[in-house]
C-alpha atoms as a PDB file:
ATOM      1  CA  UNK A   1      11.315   2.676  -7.321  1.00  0.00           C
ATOM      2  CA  UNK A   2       7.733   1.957  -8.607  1.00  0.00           C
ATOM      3  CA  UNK A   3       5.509  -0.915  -6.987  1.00  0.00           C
ATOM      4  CA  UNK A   4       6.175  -4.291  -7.468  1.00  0.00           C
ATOM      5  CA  UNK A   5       2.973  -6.243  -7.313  1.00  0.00           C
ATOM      6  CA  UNK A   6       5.314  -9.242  -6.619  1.00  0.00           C
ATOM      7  CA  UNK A   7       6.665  -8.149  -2.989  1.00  0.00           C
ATOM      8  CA  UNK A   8       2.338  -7.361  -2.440  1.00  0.00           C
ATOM      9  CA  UNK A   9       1.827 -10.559  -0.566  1.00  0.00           C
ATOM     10  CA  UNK A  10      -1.921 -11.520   1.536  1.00  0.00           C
ATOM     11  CA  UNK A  11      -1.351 -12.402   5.006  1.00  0.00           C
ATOM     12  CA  UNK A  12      -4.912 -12.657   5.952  1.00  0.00           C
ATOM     13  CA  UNK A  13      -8.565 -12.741   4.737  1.00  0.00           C
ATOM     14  CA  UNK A  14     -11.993 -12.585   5.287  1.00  0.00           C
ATOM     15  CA  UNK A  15     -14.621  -9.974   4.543  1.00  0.00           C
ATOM     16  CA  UNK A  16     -10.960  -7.657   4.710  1.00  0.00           C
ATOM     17  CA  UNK A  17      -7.830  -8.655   3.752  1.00  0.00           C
ATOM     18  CA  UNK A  18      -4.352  -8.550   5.284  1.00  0.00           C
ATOM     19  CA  UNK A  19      -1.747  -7.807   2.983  1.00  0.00           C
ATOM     20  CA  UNK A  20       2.026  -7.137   3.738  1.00  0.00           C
ATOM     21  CA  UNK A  21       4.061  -4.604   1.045  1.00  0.00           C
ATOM     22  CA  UNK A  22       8.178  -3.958   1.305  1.00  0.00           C
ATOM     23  CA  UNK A  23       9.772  -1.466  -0.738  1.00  0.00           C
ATOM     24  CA  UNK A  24      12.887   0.829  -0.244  1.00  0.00           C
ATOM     25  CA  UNK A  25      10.577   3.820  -1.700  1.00  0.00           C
ATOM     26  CA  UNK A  26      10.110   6.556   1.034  1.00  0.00           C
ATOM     27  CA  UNK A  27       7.141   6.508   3.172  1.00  0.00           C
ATOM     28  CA  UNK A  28       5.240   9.230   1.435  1.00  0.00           C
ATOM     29  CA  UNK A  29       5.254   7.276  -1.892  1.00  0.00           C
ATOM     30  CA  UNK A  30       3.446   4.881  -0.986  1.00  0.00           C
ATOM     31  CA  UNK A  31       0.415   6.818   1.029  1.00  0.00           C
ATOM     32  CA  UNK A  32       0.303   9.290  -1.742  1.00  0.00           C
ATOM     33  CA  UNK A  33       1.899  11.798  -0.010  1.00  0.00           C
ATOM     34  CA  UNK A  34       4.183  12.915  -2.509  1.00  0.00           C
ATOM     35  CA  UNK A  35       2.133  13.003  -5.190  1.00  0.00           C
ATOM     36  CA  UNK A  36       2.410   9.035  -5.831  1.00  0.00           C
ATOM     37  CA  UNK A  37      -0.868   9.050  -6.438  1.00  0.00           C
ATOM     38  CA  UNK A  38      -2.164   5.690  -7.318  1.00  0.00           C
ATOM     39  CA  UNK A  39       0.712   4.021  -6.304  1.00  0.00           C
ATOM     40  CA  UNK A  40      -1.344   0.116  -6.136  1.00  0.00           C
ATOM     41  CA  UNK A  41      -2.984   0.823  -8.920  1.00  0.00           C
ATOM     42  CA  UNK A  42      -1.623  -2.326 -10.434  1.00  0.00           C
ATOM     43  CA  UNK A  43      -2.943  -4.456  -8.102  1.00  0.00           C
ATOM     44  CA  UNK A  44      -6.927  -3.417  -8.658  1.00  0.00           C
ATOM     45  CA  UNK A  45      -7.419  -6.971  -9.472  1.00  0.00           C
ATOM     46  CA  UNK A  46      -5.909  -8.033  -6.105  1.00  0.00           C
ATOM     47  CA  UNK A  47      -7.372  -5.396  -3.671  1.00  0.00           C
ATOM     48  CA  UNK A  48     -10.458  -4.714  -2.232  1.00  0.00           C
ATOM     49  CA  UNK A  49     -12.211  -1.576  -0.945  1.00  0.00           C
ATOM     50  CA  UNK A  50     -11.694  -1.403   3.133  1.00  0.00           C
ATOM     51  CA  UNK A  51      -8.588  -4.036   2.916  1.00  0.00           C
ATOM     52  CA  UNK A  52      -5.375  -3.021   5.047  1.00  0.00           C
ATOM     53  CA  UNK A  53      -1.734  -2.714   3.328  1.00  0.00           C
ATOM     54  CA  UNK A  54       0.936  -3.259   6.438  1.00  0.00           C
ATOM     55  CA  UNK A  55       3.777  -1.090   4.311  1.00  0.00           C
ATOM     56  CA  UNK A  56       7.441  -1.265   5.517  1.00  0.00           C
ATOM     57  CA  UNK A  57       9.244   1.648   3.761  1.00  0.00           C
ATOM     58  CA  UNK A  58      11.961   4.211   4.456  1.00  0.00           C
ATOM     59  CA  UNK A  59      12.477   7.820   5.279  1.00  0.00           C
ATOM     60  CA  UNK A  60      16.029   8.400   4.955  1.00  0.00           C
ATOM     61  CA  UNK A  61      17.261   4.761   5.167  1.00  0.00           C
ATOM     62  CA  UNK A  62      15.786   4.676   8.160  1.00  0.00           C
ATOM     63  CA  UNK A  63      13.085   1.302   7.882  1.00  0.00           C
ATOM     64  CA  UNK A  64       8.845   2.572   8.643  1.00  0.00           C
ATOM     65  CA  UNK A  65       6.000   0.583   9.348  1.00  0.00           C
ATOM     66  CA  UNK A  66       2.557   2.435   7.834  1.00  0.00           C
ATOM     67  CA  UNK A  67      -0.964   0.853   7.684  1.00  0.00           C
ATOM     68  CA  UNK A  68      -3.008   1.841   5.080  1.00  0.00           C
ATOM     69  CA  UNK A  69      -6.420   1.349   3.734  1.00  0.00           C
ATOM     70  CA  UNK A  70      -7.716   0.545   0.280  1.00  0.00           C
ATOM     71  CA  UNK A  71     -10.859   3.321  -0.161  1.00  0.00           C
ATOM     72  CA  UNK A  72     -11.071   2.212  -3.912  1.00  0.00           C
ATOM     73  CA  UNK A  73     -10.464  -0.955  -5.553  1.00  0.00           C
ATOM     74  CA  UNK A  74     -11.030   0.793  -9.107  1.00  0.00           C
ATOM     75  CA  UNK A  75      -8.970   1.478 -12.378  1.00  0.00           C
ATOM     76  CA  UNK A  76      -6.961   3.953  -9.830  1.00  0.00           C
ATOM     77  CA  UNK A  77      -7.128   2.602  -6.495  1.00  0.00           C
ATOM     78  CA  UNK A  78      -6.576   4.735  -4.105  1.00  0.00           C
ATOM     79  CA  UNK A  79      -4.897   4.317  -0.784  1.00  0.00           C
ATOM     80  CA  UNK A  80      -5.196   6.608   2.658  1.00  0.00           C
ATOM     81  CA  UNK A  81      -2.913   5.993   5.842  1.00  0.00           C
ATOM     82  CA  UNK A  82      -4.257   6.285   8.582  1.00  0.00           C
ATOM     83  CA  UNK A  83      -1.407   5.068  11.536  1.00  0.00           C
ATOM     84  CA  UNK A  84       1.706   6.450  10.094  1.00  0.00           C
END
């Protein structure tokens, strides 16, 4: 499944925002991990550089929590975990 800007949705803000993202996709899609490289790049306009994406995913139907954070809020933005 590819990202769905609409189930991206802010949960707080300030100088860095909050944002909450659910998807069925497998953890490592999301981080990048398989090769998803670029997987928010749809939401550039939405996303800032140092923001923090709360991701709930799966890994074998099993539900994950991940935090990431937004290093680039550019054409391709690009997303690290870093509590996985």
């Amino acid at each position: 499944m590819a990202f769905a800007i609409a189930d991206l949705k802010k949960v707080a803000g300030g100088a860095v925002g909050i944002w909450h993202y659910s998807t069925t996709d497998a953890t490592g899609t999301s981080s990048g991990q398989t090769g998803e490289s670029g997987y928010f790049t749809n939401a550039t306009s939405e996303l800032k550089q140092n923001d923090i994406i709360i991701v709930v995913a799966s890994t074998g139907g099993t539900r994950t929590v991940d935090i990431h954070v937004v290093n680039s809020a550019t054409a391709a933005t690009t997303v690290t975990t870093i509590i996985g």
